[in-house]
Protein backbone atom coordinates (compact mmCIF):
# COMPACT_ATOMS: atom_id res chain seq x y z
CA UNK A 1 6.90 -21.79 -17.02
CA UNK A 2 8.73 -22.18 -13.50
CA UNK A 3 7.43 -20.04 -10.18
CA UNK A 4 10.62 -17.52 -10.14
CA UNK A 5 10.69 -18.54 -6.27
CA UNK A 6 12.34 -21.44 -4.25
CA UNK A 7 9.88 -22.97 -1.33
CA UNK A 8 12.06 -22.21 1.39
CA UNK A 9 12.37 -18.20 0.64
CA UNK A 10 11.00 -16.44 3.79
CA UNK A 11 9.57 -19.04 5.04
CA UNK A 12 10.58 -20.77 8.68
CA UNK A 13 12.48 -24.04 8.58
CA UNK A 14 10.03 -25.60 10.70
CA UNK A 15 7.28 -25.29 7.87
CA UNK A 16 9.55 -26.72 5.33
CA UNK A 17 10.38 -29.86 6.96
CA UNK A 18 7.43 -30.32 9.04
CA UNK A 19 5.90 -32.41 6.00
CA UNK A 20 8.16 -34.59 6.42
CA UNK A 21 6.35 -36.65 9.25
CA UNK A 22 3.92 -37.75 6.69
CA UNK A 23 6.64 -39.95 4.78
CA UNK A 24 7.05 -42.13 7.65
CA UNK A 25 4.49 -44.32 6.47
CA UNK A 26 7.48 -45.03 3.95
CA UNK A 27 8.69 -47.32 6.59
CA UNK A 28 5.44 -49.12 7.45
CA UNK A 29 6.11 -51.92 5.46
CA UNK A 30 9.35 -52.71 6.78
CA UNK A 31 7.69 -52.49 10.02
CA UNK A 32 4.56 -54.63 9.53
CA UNK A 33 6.64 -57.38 7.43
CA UNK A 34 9.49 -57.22 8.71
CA UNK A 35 10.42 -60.98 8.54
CA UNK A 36 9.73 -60.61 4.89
CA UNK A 37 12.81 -58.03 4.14
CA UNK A 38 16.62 -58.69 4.81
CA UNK A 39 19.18 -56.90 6.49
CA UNK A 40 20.18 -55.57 3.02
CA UNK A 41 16.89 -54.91 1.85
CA UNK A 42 16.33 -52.78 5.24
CA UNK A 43 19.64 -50.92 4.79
CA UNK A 44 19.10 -50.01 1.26
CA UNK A 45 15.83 -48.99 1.82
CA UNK A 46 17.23 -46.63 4.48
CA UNK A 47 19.74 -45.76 2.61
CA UNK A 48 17.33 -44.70 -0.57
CA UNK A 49 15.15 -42.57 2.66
CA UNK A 50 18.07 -40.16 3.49
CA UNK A 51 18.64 -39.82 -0.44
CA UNK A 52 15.49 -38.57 -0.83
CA UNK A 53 15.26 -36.54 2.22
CA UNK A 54 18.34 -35.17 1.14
CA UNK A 55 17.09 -34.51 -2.61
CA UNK A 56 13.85 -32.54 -1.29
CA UNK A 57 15.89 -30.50 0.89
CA UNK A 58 17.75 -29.13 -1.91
CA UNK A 59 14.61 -29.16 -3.88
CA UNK A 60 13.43 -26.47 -1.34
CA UNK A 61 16.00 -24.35 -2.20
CA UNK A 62 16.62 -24.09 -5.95
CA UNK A 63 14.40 -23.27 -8.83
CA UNK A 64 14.59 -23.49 -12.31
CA UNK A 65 16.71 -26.17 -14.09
CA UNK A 66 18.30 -27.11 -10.97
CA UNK A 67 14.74 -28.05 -9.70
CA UNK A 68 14.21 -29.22 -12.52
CA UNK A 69 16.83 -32.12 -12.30
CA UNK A 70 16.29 -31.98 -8.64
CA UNK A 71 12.70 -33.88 -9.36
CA UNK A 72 13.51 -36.22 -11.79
CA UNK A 73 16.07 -37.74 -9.55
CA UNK A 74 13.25 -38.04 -6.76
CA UNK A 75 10.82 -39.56 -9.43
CA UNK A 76 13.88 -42.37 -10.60
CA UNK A 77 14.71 -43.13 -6.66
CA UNK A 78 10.89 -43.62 -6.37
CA UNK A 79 10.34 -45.71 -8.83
CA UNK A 80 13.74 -47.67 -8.09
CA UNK A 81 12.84 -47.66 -4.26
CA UNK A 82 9.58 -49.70 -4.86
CA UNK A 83 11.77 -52.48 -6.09
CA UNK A 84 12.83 -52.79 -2.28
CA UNK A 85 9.68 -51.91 -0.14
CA UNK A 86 5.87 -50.48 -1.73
CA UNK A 87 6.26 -48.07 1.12
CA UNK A 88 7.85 -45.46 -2.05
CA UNK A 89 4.34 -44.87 -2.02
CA UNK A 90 4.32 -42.66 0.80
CA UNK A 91 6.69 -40.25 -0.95
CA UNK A 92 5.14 -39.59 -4.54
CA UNK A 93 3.47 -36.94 -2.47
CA UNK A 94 6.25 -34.71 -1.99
CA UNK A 95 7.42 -34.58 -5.48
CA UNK A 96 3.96 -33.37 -6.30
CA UNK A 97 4.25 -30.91 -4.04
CA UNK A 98 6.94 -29.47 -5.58
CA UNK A 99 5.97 -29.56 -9.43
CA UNK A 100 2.52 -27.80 -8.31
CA UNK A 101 4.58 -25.69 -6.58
CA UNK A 102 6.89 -24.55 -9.13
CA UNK A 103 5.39 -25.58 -12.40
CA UNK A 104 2.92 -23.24 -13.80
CA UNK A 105 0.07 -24.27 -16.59
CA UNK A 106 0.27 -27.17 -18.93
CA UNK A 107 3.70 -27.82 -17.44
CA UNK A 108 1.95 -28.11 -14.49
CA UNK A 109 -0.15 -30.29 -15.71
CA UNK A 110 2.39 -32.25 -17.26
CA UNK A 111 4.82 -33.42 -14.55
CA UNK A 112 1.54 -34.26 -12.15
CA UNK A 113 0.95 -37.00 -15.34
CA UNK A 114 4.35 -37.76 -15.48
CA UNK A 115 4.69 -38.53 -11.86
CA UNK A 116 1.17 -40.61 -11.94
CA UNK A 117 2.84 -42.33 -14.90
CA UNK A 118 5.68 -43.09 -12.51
CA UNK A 119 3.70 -43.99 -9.47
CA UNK A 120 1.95 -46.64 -11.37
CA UNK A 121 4.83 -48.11 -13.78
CA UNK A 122 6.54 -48.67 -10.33
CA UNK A 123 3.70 -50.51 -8.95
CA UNK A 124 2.95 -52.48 -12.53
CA UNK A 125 6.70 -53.95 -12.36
CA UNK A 126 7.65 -53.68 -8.81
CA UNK A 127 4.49 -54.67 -6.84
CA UNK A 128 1.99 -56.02 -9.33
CA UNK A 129 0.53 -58.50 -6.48
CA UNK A 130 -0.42 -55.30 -3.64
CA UNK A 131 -0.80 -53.38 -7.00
CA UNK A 132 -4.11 -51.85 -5.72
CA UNK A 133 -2.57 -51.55 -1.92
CA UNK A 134 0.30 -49.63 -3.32
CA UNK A 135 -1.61 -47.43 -6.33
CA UNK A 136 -4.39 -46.22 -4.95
CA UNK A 137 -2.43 -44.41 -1.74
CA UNK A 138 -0.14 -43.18 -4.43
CA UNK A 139 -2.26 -41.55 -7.13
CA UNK A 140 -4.84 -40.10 -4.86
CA UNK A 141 -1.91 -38.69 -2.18
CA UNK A 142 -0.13 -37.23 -5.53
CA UNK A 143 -3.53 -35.58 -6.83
CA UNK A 144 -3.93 -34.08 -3.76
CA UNK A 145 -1.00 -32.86 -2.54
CA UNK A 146 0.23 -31.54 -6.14
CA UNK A 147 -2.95 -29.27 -6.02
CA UNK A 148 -1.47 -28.03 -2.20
CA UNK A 149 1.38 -26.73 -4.18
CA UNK A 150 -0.68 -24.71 -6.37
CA UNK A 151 -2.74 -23.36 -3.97
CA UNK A 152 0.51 -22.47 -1.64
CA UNK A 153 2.34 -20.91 -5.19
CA UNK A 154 -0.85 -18.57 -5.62
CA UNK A 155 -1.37 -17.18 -2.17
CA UNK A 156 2.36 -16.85 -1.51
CA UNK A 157 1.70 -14.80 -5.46
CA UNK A 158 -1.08 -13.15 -3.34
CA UNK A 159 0.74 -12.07 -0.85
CA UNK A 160 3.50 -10.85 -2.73
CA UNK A 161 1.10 -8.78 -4.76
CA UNK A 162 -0.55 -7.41 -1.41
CA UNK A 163 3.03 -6.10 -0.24
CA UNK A 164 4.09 -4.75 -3.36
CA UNK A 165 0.53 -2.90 -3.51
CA UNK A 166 1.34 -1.66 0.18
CA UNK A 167 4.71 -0.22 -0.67
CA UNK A 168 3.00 1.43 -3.69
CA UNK A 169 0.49 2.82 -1.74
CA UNK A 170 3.04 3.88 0.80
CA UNK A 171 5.26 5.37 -2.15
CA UNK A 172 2.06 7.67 -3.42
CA UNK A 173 1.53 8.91 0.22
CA UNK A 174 4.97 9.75 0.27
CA UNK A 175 4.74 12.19 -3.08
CA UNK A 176 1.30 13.52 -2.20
CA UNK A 177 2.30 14.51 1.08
CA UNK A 178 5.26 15.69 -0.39
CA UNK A 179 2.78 17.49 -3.26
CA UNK A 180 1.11 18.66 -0.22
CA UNK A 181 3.36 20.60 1.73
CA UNK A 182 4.50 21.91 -1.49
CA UNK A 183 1.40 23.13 -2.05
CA UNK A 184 1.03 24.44 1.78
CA UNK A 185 4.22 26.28 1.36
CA UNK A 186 3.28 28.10 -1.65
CA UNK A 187 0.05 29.19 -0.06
CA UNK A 188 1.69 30.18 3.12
CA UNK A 189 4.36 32.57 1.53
CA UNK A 190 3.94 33.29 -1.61
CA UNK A 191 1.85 36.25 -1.80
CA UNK A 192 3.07 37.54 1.31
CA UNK A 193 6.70 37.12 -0.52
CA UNK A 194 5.38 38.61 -3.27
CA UNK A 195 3.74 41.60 -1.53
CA UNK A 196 7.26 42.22 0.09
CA UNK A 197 8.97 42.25 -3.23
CA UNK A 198 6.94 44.87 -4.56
CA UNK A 199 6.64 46.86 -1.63
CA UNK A 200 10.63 46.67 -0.99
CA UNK A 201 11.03 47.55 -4.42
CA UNK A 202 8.55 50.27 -4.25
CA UNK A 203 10.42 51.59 -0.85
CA UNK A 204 13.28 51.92 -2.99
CA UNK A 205 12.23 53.99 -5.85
CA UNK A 206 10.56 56.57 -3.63
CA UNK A 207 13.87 56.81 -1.99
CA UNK A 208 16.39 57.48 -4.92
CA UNK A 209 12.94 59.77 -5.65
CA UNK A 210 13.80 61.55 -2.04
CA UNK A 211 9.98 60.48 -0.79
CA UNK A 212 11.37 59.62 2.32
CA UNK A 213 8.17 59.42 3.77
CA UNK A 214 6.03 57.72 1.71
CA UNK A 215 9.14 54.88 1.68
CA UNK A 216 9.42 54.77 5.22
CA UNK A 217 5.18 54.05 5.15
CA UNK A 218 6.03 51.53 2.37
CA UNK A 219 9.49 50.10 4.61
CA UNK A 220 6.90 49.59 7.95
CA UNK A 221 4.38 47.71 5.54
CA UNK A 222 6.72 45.59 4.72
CA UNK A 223 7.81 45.06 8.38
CA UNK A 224 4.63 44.11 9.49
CA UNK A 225 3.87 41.48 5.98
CA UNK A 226 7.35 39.94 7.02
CA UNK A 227 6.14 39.79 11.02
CA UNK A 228 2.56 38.27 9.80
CA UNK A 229 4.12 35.82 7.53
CA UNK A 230 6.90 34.93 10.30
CA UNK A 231 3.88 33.91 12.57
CA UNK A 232 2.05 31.88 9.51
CA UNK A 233 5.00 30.02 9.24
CA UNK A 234 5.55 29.56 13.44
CA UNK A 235 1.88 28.34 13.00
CA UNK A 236 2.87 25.63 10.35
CA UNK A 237 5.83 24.57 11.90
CA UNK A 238 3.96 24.16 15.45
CA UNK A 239 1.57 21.70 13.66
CA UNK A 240 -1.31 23.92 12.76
CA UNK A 241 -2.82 20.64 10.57
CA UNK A 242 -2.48 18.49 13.83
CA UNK A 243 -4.92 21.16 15.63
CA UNK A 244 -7.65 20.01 13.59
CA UNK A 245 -10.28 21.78 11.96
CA UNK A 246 -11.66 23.04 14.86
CA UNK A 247 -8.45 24.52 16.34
CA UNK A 248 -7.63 26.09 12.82
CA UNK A 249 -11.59 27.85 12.45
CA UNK A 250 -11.16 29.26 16.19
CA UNK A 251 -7.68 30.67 15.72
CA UNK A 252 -9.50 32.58 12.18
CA UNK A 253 -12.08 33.86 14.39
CA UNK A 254 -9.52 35.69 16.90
CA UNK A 255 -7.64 36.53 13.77
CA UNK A 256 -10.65 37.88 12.20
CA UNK A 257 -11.95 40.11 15.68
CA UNK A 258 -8.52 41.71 15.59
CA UNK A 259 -9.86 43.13 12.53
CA UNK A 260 -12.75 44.51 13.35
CA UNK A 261 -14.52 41.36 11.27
CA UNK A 262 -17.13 39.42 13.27
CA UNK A 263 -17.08 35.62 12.65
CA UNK A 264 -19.55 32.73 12.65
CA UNK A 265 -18.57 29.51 12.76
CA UNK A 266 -20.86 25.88 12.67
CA UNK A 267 -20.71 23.20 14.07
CA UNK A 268 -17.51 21.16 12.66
CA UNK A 269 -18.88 17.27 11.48
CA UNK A 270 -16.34 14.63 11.64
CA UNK A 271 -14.47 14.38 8.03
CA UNK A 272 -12.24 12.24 6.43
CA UNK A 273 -9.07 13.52 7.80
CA UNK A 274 -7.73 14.19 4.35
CA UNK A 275 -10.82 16.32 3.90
CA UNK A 276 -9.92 17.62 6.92
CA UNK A 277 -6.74 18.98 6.58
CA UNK A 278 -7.54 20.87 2.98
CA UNK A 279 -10.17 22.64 4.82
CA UNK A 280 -7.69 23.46 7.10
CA UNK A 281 -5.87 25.47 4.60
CA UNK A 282 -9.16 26.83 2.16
CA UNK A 283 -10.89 28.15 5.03
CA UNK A 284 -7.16 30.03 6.03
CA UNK A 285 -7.22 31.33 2.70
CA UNK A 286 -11.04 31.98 2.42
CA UNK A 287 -10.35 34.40 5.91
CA UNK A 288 -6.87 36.11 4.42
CA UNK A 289 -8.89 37.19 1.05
CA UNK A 290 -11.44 38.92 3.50
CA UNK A 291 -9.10 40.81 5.19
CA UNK A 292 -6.79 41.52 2.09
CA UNK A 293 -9.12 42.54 -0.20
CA UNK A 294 -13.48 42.16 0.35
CA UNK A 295 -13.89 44.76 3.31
CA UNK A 296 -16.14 42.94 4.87
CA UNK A 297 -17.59 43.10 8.56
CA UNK A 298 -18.46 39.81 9.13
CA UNK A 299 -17.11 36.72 8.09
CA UNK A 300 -19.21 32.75 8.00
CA UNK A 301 -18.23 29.20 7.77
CA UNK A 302 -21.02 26.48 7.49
CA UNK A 303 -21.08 22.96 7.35
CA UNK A 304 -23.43 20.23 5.66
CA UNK A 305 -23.44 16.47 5.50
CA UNK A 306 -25.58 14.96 3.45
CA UNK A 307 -25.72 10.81 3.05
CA UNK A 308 -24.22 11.65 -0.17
CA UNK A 309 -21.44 14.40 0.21
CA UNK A 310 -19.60 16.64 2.84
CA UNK A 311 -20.14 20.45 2.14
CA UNK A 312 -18.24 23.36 3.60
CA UNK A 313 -19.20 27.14 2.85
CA UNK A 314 -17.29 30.37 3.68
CA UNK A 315 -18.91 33.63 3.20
CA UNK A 316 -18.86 37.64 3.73
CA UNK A 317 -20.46 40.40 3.08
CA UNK A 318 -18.15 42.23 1.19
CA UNK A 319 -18.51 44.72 -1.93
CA UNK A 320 -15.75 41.98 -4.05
CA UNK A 321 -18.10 42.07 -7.20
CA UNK A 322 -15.00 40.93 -9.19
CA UNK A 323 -13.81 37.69 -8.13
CA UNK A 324 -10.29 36.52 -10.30
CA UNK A 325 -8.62 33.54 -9.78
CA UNK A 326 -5.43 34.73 -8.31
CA UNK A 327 -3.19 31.89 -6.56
CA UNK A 328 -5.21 31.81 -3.66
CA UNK A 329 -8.28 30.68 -5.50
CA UNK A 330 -6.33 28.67 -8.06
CA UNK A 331 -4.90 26.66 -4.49
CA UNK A 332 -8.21 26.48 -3.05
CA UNK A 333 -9.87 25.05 -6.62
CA UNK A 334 -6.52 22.35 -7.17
CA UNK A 335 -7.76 21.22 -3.18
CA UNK A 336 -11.09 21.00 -3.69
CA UNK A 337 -10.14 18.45 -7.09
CA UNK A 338 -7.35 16.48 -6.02
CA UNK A 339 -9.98 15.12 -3.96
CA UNK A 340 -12.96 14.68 -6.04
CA UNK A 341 -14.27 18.16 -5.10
CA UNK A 342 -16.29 20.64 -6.45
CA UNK A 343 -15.54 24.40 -5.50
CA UNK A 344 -18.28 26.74 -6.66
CA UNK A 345 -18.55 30.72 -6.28
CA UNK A 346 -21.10 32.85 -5.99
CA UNK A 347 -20.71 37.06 -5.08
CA UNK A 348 -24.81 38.05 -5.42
CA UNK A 349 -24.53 38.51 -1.76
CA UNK A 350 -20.88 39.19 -1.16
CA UNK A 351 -18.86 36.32 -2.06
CA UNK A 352 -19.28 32.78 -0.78
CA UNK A 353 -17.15 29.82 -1.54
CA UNK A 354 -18.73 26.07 -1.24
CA UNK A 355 -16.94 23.04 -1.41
CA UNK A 356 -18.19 19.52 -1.90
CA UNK A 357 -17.24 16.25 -1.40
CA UNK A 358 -18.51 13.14 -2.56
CA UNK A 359 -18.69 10.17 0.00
């Protein structure tokens, strides 16, 4: 099995050639014992250099059975360059490299022996006086370096992973948030839609009944559900979630005075701001059912935090004996669970509505 990526793919030229100081110990030799080599020997051996540098250059850019053929033709100009200096030693390395880098498992496994194989029938035929000068370099170097390929193939697989787990994580946000204001939107105007369809159909039976009167009562209801759900929405679209918790609890309190309904409010602990903003929207909800339906004077939210779990209560003391899970409820129980909530009701003393959340 082949790594479905070339070397060079997003990575900086710099790091791709950069290795290639390490093969001018290729040229020692030639250097240190230089009397011993020709002219011709030199040349060739130069000439076999810019081969291979030219090989592994296109071996960073191919995969599969191009690669493939890339490294064999590195591993026969190895083996054929040790015939003109032992310095070919220096550059068993880089074909390593490459198969740890590409070659996954027991194939893997397989070209690292083939290339040892390689290193030392070179220095068996080639150099079998300097054969432990000219193997030891090689094997060890080969070892070494082909297990810098694998470890470069699995974090580049690592990182890969990590980005593709970011843009899925990125992708859910999207469609919760989406889910989200999907869900705000329904809460926000759908009973107060609903209420003006009925109402609006209401006005107009009374009048083709000539109960001009009780239409016109019926006509000004609806005026003032259309005005109040007008200024819900202004509220939304201003950024009521980017007020905070705190800015959404003391606009319900001046809401909730207007009405005659006295409000108590704790003190607000810092939440996780996804806990935050569905508390946002129950406690909104929590208020509107007191004024729509409970009759209640007064009107409580309460925090706890526990080392365990984040509680937040809302309670009245209204006569609602009969509690049924209209959408309001239903919105503020699907909040409460998307997150690992619990909502729990209780109307002994009017009706209060607690909602925890595990750390």
């Amino acid at each position: 099995m082949l790594y479905s990526y070339t070397i060079a793919q997003n990575q900086k030229p710099f790091w791709n050639w950069m290795p290639l100081i390490f093969s001018s110990f290729y040229f020692l030799p030639l250097i240190m014992a230089s009397d011993y080599f020709s002219s011709a020997q030199v040349a060739l051996a130069i000439v076999a250099y810019i081969v291979f540098v030219g090989l592994y250059g296109f071996a960073l850019r191919v995969k599969g059975s191009k690669l493939v053929a890339c490294v064999i033709a590195m591993l026969v100009l190895c083996i054929a360059a040790t015939a003109i200096t032992p310095g070919s030693q220096a550059l068993f390395g880089f074909i390593a490299f490459l198969c740890g880098f590409h070659f996954i498992g027991w194939q893997g496994k397989a070209a690292l022996v083939i290339i040892l194989l390689g290193a030392t029938l070179s220095g068996v035929v080639f150099a079998p006086v300097q054969l432990g000068y000219y193997l030891l370099p090689a094997v060890v170097v080969s070892i070494g370096i082909f297990f810098f390929g694998v470890f470069e193939r699995r974090e580049r697989q690592h990182a890969r992973a990590k980005a593709r787990s970011e843009q899925q994580i990125e992708h859910i946000g999207a469609v919760a948030e989406r889910e989200r204001i999907a869900r705000d939107l329904h809460d926000l105007l759908g009973h107060s839609l609903s209420s003006i369809a009925l109402k609006s159909e209401l006005a107009q039976k009374m009048l083709d009944a000539k109960e001009s009167e009780r239409a016109r009562v019926e006509i000004n209801e609806v005026s003032q559900l259309a005005r109040d759900l007008l200024s819900e929405v202004r509220q939304a679209v201003a950024g009521m979630k980017q007020m905070g918790l705190g800015g959404v609890l003391e606009t319900i309190t001046k809401n909730l005075q207007s009405q005659n309904i006295q409000c108590h409010v704790g003190p607000v602990p810092r939440l996780p701001s996804t806990i935050e903003s569905a508390l946002c929207f129950i406690c909104k909800e929590a208020a509107t059912n007191v004024i729509r339906h409970s009759k209640a004077t007064h009107f409580g939210v309460e925090f706890k935090e526990t080392d365990s779990y984040w509680q937040a209560s809302m309670f009245d003391n209204g006569k609602e004996t009969n509690v049924s899970f209209g959408n309001g409820l239903k919105g503020i129980q699907t909040r409460c669970e998307q997150l690992g909530g619990e909502l729990d009701i209780n109307t002994e003393q009017g009706v209060r509505l607690t909602c925890t959340f595990l750390k």
